[in-house]
C-alpha atoms as a PDB file:
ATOM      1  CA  UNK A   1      61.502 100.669 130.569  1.00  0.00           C
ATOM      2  CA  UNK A   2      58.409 102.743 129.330  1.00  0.00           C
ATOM      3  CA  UNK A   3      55.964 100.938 126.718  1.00  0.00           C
ATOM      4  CA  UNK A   4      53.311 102.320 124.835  1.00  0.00           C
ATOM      5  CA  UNK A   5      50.209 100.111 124.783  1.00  0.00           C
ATOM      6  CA  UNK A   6      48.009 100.633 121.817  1.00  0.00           C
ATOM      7  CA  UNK A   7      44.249  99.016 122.397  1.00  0.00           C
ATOM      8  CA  UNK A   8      40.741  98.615 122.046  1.00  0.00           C
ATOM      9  CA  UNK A   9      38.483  98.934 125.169  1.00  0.00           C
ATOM     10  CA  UNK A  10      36.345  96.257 124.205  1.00  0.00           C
ATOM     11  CA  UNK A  11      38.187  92.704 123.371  1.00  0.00           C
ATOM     12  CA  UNK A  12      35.895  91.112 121.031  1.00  0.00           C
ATOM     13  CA  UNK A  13      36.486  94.981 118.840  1.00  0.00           C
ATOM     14  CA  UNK A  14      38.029  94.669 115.440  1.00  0.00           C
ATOM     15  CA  UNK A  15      40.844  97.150 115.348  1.00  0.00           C
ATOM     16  CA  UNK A  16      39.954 100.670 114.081  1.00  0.00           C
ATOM     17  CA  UNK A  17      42.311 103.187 114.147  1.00  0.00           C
ATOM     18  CA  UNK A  18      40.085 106.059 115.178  1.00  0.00           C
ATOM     19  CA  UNK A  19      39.023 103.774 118.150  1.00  0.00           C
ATOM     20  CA  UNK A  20      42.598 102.995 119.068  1.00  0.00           C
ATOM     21  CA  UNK A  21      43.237 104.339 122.654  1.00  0.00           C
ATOM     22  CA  UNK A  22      46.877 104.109 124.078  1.00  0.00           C
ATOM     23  CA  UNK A  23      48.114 103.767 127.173  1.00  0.00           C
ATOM     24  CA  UNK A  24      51.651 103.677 128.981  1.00  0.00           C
ATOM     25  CA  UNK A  25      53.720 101.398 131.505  1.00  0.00           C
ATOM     26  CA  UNK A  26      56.737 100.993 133.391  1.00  0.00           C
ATOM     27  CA  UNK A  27      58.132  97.479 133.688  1.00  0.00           C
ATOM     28  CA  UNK A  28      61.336  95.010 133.423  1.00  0.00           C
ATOM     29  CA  UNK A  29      59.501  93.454 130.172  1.00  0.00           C
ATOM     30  CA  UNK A  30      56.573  93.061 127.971  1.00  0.00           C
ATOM     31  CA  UNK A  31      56.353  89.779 129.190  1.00  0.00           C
ATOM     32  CA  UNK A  32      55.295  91.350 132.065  1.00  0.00           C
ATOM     33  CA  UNK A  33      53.138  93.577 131.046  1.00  0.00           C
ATOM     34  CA  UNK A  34      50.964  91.730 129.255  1.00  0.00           C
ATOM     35  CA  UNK A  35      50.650  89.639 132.251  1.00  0.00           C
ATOM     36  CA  UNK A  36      49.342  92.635 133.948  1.00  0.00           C
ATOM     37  CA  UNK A  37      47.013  93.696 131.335  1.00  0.00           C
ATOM     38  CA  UNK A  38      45.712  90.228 131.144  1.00  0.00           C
ATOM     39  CA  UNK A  39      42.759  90.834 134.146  1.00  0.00           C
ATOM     40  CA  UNK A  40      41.633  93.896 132.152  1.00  0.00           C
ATOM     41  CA  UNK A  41      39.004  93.326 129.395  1.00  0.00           C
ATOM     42  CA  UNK A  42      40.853  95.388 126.393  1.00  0.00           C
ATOM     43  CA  UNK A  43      41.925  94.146 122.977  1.00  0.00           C
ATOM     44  CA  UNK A  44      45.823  94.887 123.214  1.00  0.00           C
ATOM     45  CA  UNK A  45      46.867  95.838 119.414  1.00  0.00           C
ATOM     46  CA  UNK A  46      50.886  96.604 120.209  1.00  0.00           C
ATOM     47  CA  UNK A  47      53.105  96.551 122.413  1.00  0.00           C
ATOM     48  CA  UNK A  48      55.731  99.052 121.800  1.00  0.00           C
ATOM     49  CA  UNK A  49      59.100  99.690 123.783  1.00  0.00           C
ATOM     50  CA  UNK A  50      60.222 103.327 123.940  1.00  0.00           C
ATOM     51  CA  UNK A  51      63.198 104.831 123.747  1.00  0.00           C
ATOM     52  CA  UNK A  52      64.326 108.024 124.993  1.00  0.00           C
ATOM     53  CA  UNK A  53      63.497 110.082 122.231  1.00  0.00           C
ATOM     54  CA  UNK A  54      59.953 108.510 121.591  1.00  0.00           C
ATOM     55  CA  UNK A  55      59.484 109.074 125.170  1.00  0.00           C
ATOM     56  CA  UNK A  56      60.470 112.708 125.290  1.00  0.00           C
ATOM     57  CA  UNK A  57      57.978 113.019 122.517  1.00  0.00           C
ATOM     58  CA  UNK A  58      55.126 111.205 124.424  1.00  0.00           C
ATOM     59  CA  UNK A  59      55.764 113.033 127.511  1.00  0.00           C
ATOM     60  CA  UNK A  60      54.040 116.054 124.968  1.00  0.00           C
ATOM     61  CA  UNK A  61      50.590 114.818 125.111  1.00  0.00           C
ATOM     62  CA  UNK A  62      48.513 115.981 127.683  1.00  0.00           C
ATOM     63  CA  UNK A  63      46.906 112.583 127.933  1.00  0.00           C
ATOM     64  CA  UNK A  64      50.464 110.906 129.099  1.00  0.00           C
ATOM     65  CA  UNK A  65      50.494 109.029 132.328  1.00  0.00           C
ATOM     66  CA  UNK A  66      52.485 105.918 133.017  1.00  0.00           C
ATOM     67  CA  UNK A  67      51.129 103.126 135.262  1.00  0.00           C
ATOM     68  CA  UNK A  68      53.854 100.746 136.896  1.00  0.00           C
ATOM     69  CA  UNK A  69      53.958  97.200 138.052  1.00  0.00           C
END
């Protein structure tokens, strides 16, 4: 499964939405990623699963790239 991480780069940053930065992951759960994200030093806002259509529509953005566990 593909989830779309919405964040902050720095954790102690109030969320703003023009500062919101999103990234993307492959894993069995969010369970487990958050456990991955957990050594990084961001401010995770959401956590959101994708389906196949949201996906299709990510895969748009020039800025897509999914990490995996």
């Amino acid at each position: 499964m593909v989830y779309k991480i919405l964040y902050q780069e720095l954790p102690e940053e109030i969320p703003v939405r023009e500062r919101t930065k999103s990234l993307y992951f492959e894993a069995e759960s969010e369970r487990q990623v958050r456990k991955e994200l957990a050594n990084r030093k961001i401010n995770i806002e959401f956590i959101q699963q994708l389906d196949e259509t949201h996906l299709e529509y990510e895969k748009q953005s020039p800025d897509f790239k999914v990490e995996s566990v």
